[in-house]
N, C-alpha and C. Protein backbone atom coordinates (compact mmCIF):
# COMPACT_ATOMS: atom_id res chain seq x y z
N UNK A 1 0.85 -1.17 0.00
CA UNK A 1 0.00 0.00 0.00
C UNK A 1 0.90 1.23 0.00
N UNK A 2 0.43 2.46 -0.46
CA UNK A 2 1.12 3.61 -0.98
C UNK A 2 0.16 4.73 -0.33
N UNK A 3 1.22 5.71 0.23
CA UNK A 3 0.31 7.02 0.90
C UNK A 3 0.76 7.89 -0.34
N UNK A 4 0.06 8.54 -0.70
CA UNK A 4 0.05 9.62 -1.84
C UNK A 4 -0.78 11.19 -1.52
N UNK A 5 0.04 11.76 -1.64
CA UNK A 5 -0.56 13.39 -1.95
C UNK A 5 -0.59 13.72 -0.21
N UNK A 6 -0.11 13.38 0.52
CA UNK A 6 0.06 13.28 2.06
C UNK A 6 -0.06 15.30 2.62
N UNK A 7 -0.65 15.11 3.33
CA UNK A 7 -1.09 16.84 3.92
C UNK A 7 -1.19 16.57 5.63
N UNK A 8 -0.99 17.77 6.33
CA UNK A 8 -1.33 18.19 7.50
C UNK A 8 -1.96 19.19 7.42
N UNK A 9 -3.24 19.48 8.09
CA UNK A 9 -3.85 20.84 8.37
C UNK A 9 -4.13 21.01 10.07
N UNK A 10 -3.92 22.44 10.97
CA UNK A 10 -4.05 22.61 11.70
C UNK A 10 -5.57 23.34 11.86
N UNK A 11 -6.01 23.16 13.28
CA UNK A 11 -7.71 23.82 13.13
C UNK A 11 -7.39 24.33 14.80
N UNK A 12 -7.16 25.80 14.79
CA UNK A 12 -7.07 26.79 15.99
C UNK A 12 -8.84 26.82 16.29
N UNK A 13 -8.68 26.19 17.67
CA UNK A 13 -10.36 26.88 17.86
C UNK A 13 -10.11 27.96 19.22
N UNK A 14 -10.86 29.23 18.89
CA UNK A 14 -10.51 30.38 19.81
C UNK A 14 -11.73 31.05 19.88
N UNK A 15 -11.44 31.13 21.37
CA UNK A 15 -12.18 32.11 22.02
C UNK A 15 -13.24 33.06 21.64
N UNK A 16 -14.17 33.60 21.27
CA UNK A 16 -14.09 35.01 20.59
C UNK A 16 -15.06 36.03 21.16
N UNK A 17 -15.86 35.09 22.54
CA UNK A 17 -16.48 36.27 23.48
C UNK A 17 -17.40 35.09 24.08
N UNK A 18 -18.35 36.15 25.08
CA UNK A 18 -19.59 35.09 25.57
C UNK A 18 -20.94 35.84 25.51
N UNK A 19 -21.61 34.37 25.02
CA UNK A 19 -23.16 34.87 24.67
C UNK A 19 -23.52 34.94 25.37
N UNK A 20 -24.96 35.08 25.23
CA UNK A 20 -26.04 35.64 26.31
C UNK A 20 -26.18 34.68 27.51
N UNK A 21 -25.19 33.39 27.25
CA UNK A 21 -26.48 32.44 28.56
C UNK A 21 -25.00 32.97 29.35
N UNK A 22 -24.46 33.16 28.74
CA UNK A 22 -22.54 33.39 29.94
C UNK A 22 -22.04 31.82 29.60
N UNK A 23 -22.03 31.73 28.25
CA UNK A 23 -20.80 30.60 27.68
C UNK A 23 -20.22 30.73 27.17
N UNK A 24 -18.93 30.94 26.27
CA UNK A 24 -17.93 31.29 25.60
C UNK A 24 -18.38 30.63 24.01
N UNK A 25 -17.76 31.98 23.53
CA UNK A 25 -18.37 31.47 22.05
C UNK A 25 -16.73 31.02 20.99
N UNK A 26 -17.76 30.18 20.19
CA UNK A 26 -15.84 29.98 19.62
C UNK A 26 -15.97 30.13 18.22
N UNK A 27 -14.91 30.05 17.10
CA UNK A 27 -14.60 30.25 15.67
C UNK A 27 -13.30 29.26 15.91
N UNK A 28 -13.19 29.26 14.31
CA UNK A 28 -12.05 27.84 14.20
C UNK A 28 -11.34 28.92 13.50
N UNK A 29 -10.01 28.60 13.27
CA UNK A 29 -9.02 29.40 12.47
C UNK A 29 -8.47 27.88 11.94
N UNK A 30 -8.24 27.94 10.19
CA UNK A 30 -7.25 26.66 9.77
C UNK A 30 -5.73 27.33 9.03
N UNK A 31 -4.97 26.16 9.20
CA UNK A 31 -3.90 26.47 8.64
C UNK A 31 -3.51 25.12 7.76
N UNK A 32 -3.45 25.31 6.40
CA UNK A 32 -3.40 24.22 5.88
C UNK A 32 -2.08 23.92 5.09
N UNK A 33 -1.78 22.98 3.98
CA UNK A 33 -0.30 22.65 3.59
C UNK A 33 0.77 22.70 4.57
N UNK A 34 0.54 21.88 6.03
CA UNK A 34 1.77 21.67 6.93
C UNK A 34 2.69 20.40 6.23
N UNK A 35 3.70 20.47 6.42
CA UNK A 35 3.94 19.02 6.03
C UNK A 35 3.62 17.84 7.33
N UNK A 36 3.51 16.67 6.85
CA UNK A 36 2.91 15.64 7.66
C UNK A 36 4.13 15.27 8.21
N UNK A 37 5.41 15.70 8.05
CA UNK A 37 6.58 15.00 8.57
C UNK A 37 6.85 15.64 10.16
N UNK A 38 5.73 17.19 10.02
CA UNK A 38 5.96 17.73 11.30
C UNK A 38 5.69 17.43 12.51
N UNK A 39 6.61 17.11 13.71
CA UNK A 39 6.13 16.08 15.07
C UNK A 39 5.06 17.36 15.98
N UNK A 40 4.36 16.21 16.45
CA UNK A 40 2.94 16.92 17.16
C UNK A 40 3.65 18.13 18.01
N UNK A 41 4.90 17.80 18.21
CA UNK A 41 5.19 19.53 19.21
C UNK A 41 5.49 20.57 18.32
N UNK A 42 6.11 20.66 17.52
CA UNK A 42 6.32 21.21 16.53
C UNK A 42 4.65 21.92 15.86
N UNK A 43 4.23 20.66 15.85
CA UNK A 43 2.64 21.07 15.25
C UNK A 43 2.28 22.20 15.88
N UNK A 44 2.05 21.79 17.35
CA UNK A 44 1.74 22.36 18.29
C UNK A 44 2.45 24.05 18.72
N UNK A 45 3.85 23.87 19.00
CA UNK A 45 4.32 25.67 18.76
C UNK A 45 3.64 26.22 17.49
N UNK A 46 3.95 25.52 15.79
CA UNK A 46 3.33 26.61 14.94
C UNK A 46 1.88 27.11 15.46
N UNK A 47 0.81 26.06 15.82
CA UNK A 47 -0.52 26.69 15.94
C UNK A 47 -0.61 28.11 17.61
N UNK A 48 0.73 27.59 18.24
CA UNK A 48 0.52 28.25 19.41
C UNK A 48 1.25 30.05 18.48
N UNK A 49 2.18 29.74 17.57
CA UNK A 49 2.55 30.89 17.16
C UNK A 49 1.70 31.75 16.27
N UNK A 50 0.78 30.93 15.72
CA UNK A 50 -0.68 31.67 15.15
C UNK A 50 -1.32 32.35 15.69
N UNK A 51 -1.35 31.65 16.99
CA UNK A 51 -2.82 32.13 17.87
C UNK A 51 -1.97 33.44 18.68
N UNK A 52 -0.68 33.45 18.69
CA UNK A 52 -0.27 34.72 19.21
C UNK A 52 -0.01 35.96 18.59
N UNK A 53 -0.53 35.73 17.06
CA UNK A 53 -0.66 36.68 15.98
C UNK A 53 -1.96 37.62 15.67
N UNK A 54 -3.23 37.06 16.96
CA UNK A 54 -4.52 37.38 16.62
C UNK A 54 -5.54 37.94 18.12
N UNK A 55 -6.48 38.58 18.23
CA UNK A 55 -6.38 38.94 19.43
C UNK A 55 -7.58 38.08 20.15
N UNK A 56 -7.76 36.81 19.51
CA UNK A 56 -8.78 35.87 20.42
C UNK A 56 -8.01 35.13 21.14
N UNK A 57 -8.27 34.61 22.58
CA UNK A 57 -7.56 33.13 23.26
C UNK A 57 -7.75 31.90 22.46
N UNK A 58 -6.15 31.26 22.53
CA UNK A 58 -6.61 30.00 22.04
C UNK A 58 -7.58 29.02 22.96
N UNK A 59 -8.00 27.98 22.58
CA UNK A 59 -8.82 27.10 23.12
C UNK A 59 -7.70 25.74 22.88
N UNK A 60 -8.21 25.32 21.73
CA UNK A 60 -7.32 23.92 21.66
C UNK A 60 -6.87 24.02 20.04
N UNK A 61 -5.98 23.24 19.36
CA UNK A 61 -5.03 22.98 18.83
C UNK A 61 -5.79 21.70 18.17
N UNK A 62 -5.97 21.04 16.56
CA UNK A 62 -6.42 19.92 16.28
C UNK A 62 -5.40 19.93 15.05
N UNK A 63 -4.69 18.58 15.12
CA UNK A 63 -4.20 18.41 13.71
C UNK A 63 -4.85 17.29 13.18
N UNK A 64 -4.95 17.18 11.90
CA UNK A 64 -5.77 16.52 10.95
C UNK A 64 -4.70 16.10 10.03
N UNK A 65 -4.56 14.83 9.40
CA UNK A 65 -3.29 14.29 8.84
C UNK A 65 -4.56 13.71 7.61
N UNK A 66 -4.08 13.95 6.71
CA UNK A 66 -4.54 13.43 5.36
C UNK A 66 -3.61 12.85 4.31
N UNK A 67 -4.16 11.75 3.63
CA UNK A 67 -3.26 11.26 2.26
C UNK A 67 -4.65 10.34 1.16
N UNK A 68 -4.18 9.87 0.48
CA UNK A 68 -4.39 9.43 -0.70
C UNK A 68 -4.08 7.51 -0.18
N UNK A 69 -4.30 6.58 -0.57
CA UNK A 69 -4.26 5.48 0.00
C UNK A 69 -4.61 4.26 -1.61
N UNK A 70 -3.28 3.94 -2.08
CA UNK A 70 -3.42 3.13 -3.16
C UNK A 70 -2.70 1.76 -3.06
N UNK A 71 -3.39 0.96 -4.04
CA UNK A 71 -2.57 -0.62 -3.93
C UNK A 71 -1.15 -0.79 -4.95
């Protein structure tokens, strides 16, 4: 079996105020074309260096690993 066309995308979910009941409301921020070779800490500083580029709190950090899958 063969991985083909292989991608990482990061998905910042942040903060961005609180609604009416007093719960925190959120938005996703993505960052896509990471390479997949990058180790989860690594992952992890770039999305933490995003989220320090913008003026919402981060929440959490999701990486998503994608490829192509042939015989």
């Amino acid at each position: 079996m063969a991985r083909k066309n292989a991608a990482s995308r990061l998905t910042l979910k942040v903060v961005t105020g609180v609604g009416a009941d007093g719960k925190n409301t959120y938005a996703n921020r993505s960052i896509g074309s990471l390479s997949p070779a990058l180790t989860d800490e690594d992952a992890l500083a770039v999305g933490k260096g995003f989220a320090g580029l913008q003026k919402h709190g981060l929440d959490t950090v999701t990486r998503t690993d994608s490829a192509v899958l042939e015989d």
